[in-house]
Protein backbone atom coordinates (compact mmCIF):
# COMPACT_ATOMS: atom_id res chain seq x y z
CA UNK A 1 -21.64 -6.01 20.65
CA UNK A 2 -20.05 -6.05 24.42
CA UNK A 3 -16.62 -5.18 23.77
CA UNK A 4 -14.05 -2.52 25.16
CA UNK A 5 -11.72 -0.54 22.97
CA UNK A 6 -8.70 0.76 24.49
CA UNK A 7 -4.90 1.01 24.19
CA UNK A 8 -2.86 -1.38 26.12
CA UNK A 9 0.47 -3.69 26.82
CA UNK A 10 -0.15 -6.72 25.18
CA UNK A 11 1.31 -10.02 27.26
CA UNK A 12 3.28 -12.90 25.88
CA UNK A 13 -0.41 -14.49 25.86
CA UNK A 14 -2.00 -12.03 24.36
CA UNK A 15 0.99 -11.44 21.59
CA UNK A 16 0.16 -15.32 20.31
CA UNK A 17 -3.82 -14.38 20.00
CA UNK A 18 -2.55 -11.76 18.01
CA UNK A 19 -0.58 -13.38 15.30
CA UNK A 20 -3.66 -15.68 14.99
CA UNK A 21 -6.09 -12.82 14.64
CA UNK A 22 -3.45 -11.69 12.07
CA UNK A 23 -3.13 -14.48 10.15
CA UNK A 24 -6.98 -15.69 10.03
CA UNK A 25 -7.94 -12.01 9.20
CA UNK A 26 -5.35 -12.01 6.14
CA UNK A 27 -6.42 -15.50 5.24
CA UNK A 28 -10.03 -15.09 5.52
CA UNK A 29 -9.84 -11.80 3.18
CA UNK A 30 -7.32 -12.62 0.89
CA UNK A 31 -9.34 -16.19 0.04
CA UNK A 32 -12.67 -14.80 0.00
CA UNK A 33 -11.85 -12.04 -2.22
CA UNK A 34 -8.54 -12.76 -4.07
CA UNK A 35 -8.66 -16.96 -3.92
CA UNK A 36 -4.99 -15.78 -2.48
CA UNK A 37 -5.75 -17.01 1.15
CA UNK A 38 -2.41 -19.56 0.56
CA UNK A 39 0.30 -16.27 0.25
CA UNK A 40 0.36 -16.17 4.04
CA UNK A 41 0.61 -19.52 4.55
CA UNK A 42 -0.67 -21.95 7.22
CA UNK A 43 0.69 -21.59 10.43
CA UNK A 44 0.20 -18.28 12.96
CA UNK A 45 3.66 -18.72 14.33
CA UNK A 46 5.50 -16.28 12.05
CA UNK A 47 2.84 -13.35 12.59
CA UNK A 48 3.70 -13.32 16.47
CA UNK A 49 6.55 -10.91 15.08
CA UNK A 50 4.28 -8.13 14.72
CA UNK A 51 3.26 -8.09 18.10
CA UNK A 52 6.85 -8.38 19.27
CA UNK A 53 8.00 -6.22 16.98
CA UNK A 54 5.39 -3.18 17.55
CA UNK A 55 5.48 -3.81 21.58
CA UNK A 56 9.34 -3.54 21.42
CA UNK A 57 9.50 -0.09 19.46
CA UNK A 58 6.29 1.26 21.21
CA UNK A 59 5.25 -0.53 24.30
CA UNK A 60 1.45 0.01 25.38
CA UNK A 61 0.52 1.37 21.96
CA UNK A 62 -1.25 -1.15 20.68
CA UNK A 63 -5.01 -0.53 20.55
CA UNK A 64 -6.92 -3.83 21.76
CA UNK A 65 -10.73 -4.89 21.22
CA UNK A 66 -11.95 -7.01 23.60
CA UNK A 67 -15.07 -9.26 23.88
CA UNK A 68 -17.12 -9.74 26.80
CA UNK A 69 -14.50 -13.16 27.61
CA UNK A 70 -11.24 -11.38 27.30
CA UNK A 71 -10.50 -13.11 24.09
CA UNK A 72 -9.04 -10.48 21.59
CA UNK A 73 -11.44 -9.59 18.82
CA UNK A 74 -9.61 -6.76 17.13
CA UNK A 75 -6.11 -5.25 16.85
CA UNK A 76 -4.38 -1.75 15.84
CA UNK A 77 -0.77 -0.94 16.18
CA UNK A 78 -0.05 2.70 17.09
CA UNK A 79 3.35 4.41 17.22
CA UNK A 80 3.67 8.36 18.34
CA UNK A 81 6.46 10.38 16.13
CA UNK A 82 7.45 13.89 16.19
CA UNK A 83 5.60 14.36 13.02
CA UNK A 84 2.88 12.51 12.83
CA UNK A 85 1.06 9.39 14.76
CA UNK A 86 1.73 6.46 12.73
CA UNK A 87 -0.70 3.56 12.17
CA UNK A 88 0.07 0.23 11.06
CA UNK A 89 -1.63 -3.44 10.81
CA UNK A 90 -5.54 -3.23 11.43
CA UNK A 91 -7.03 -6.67 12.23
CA UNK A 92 -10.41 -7.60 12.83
CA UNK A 93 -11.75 -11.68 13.33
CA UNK A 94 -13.07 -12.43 10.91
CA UNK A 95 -16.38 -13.69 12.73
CA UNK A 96 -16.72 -9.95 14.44
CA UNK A 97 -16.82 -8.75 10.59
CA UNK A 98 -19.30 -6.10 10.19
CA UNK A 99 -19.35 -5.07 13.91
CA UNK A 100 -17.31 -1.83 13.33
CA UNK A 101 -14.58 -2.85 15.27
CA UNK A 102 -11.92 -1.49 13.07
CA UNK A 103 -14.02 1.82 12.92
CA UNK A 104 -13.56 2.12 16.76
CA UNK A 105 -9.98 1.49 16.94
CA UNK A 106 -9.47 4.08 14.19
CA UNK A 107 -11.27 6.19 15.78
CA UNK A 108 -9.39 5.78 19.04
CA UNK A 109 -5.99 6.53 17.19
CA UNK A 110 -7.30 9.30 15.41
CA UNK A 111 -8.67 10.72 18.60
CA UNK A 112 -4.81 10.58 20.09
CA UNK A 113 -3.60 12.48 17.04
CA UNK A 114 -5.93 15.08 17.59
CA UNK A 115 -4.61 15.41 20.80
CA UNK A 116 -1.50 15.44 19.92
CA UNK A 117 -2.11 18.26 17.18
CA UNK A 118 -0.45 15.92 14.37
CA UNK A 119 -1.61 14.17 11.82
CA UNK A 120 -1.76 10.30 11.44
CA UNK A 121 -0.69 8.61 8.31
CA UNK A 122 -0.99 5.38 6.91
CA UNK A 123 -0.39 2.76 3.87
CA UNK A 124 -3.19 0.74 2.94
CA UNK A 125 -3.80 -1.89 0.37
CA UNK A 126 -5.93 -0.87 -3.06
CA UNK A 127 -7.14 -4.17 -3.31
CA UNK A 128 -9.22 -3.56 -0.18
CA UNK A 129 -12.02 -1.21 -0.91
CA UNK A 130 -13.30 -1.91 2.30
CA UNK A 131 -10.53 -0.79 4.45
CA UNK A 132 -10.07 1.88 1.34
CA UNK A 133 -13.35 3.18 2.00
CA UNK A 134 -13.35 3.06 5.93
CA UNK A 135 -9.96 5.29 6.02
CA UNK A 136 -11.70 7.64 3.70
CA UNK A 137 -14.71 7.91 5.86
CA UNK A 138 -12.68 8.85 8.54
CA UNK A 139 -11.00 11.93 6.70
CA UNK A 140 -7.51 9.96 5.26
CA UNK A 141 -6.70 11.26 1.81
CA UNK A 142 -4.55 9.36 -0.55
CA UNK A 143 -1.15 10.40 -1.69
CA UNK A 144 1.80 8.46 -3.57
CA UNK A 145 0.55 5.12 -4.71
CA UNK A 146 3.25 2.38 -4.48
CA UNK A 147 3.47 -1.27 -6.46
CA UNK A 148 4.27 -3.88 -4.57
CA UNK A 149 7.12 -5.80 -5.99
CA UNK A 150 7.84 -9.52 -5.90
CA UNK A 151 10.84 -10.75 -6.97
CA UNK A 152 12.73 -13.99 -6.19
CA UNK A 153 16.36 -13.11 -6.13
CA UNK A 154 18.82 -15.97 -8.03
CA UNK A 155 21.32 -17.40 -6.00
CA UNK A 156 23.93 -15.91 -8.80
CA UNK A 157 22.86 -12.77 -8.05
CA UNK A 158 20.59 -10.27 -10.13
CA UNK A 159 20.90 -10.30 -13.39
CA UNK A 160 22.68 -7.77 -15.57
CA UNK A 161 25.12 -4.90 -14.59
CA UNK A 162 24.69 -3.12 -11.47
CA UNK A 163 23.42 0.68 -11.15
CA UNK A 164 26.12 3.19 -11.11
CA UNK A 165 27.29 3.79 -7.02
CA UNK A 166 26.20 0.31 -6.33
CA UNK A 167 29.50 -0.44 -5.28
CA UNK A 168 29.37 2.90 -2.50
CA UNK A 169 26.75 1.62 -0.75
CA UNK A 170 27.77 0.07 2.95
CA UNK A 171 26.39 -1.17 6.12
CA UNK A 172 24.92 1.80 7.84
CA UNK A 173 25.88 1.66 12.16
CA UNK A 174 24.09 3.19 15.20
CA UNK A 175 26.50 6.28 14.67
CA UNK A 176 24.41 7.12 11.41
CA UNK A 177 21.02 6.84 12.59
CA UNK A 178 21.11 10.95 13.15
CA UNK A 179 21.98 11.70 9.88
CA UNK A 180 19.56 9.15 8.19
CA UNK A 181 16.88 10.57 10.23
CA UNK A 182 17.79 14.23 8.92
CA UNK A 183 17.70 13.26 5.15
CA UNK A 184 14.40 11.99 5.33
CA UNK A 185 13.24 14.52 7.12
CA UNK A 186 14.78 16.91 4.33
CA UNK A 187 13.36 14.85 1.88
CA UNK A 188 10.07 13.46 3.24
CA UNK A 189 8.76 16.25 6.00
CA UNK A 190 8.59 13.05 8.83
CA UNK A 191 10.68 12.49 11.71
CA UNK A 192 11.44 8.79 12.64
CA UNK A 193 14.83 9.32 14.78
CA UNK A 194 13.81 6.35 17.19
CA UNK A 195 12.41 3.82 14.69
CA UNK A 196 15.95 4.41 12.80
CA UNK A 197 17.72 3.58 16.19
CA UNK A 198 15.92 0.47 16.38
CA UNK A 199 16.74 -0.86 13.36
CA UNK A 200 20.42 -0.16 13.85
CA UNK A 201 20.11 -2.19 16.75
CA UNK A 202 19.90 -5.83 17.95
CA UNK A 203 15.85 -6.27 17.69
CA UNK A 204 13.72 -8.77 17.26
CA UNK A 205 13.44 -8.26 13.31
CA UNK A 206 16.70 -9.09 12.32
CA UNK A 207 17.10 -5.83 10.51
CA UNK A 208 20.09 -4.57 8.31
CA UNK A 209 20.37 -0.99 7.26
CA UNK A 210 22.47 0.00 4.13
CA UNK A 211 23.49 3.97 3.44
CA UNK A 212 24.68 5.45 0.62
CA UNK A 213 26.83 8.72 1.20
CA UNK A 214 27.55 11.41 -1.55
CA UNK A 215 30.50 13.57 -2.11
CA UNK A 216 30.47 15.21 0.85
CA UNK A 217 29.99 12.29 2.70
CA UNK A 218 26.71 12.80 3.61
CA UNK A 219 23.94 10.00 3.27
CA UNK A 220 21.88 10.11 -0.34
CA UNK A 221 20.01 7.59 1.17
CA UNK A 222 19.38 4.10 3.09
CA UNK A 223 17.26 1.15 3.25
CA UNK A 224 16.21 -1.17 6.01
CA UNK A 225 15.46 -4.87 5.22
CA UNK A 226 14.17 -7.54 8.06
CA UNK A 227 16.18 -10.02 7.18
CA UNK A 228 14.11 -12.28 10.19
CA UNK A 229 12.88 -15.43 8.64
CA UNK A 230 9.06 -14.43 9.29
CA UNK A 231 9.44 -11.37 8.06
CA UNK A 232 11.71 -11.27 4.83
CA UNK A 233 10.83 -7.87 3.73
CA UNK A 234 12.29 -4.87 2.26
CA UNK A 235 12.08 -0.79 3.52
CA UNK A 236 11.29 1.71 5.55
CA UNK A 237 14.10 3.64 2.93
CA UNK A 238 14.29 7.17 1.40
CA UNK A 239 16.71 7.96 -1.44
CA UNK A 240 17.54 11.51 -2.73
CA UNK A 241 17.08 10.41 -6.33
CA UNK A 242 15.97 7.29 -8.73
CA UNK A 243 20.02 6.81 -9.23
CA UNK A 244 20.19 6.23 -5.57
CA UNK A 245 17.57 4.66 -4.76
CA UNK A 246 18.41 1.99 -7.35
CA UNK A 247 21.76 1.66 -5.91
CA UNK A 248 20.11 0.42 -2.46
CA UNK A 249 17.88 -1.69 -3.85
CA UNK A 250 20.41 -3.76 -5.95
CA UNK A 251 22.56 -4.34 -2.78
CA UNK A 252 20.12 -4.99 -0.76
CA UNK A 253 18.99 -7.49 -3.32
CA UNK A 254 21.99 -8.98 -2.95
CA UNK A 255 21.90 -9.73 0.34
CA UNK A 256 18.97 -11.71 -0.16
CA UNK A 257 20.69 -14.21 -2.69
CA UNK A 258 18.10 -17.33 -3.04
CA UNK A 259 14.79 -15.92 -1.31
CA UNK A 260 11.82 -14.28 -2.76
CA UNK A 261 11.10 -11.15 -0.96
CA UNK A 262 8.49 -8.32 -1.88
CA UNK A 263 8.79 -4.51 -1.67
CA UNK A 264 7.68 -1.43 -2.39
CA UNK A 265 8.09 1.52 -5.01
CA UNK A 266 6.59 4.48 -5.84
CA UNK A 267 4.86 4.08 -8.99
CA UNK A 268 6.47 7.53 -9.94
CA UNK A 269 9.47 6.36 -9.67
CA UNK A 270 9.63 5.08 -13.15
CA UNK A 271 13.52 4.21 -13.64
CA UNK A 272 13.91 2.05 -10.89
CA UNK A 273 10.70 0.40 -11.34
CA UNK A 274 11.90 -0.71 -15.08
CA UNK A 275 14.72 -1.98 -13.45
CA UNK A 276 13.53 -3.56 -11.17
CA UNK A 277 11.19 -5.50 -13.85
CA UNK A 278 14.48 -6.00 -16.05
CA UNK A 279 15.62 -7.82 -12.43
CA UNK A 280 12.43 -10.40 -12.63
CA UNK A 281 10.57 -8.54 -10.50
CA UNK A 282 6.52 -8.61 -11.36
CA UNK A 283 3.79 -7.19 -9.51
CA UNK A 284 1.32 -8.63 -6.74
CA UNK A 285 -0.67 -5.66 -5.49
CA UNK A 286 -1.24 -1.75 -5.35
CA UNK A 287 -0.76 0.33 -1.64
CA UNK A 288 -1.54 3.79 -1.44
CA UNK A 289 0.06 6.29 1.26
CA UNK A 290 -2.88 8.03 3.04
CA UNK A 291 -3.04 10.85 5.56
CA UNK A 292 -5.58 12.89 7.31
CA UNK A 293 -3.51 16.27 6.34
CA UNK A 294 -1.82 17.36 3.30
CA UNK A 295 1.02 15.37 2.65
CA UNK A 296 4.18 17.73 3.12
CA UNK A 297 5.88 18.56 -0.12
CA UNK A 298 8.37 15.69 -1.02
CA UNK A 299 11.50 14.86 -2.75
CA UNK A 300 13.46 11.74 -3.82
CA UNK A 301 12.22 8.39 -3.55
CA UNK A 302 10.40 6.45 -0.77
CA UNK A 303 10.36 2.58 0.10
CA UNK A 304 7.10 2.12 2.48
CA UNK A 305 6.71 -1.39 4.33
CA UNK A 306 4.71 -3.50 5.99
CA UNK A 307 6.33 -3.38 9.72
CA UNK A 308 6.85 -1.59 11.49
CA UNK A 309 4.44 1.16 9.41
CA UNK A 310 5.85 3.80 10.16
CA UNK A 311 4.44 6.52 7.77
């Protein structure tokens, strides 16, 4: 097939292709496999925040396929960390299925994190065995698996009494985004110091980012929530235990009074996942962290999301 591969800016014209490669590459899998084509509705529109999103935390690092025409046949957002290279969204058209487009942008990223001597990490869905079996081909090896989560949160609030230290929890400013960033590295073994600056400020996400501090006044842990109508989601968090973690969640909850959002847990995290059930919460899917190097040795509890990925 005559197409280039290679990293790139992506223009305001090019960011609209995108969220319609996006959305016709979710539709087209999640209908042909799933008869779940409907979950991300009908309209591109709202997917033009992952190419804003990605282009304003990492500008250039996008990976872009090509076709002989210009028009964009492929997409793979990239973001460089201390730690580790980060990959998020893959998208391929649907009509260049079978090509090995997605192979050659993921084998463009990993080339950068060879250069770059780190590994690159990922969370991918367990309902795709074809995406499963592609990262596994190129050397990723699964870690923590996570349920996805929906829950549609009453307009009276959750149900039930809140988690002990619920009523610690606060809005985190740009002032903490050094000492968030050194818990999870404690915790987690990743660095993410800029992506945690981002979210504490103005961005095109909408993001709010709640902390919970101990004793000492140091942070247990945070969570980030996009509270941007096209992207209603909840995490990247880290918590230093299933008491704080559930904490988080229920005030973050609670900022999202009235709307059905979906997040992540660790399916080892077995408290807050009960309840989060005893909230209403039911689940919708299965993601799986991957990496191409052994997963540091971890602590506490982890909320992955869907953008930015950020490991």
């Amino acid at each position: 097939m005559d197409c280039t591969v290679a990293f790139g800016p992506l223009s305001d014209a090019d960011r609209d292709a995108v969220a319609a490669l996006i959305h016709r590459s979710l539709v087209q899998w999640y209908e042909s496999r799933l008869r779940q084509g409907h979950r991300f509705g009908d309209q591109a529109a709202p997917f033009r925040i992952f190419p804003d999103v990605y282009e304003a935390l990492d500008p250039g690092e996008s990976i872009v396929a090509r076709g002989a025409g210009g028009e964009i046949l492929g997409v793979c957002f990239t973001h460089e960390r201390p730690t580790h290279l980060a990959i998020g969204i893959v998208a391929t058209a649907p009509e260049s299925g079978g090509r090995g487009l997605a192979k050659r942008m993921l084998e463009l990223a990993l080339a950068k994190a060879r250069r770059l001597g780190r590994p690159a990490r990922l969370v991918s869905s367990l309902l795709n065995l074809d995406s499963f079996s592609l990262y596994n081909r190129l050397g990723f090896v699964p870690g923590a698996l996570f349920q996805d989560l929906q829950l549609a949160v009453p307009a009276a609030g959750l149900p039930g009494p809140a988690p002990a230290d619920a009523a610690l929890v606060r809005t985190a400013g740009p002032a903490d985004a050094a000492a968030l960033a050194e818990l999870e590295y404690s915790l987690q073994g990743i660095r993410r110091d800029k992506d945690l600056a981002f979210f504490l400020q103005p961005t095109a996400g909408a993001w709010r980012v709640l902390t919970l501090p101990g004793a000492d006044g140091a942070p247990r842990g945070f969570l980030v929530t996009s509270t941007h109508p096209s992207a209603l989601m909840i995490g990247p968090g880290v918590a230093a235990d299933e008491a704080a973690a559930a904490a988080l969640l229920w005030r973050t909850l609670d900022l999202l009074r009235g709307k059905s959002v979906v997040f992540l847990l660790p399916c080892a995290a077995t408290n807050v996942v009960r309840a989060a059930y005893a909230w209403g919460a039911r689940n919708v899917e299965l993601h799986v962290a991957q990496s191409t190097a052994p997963f540091p040795s971890a602590r506490g509890v982890v909320f992955p999301t869907f953008l930015p990925e950020s490991g």
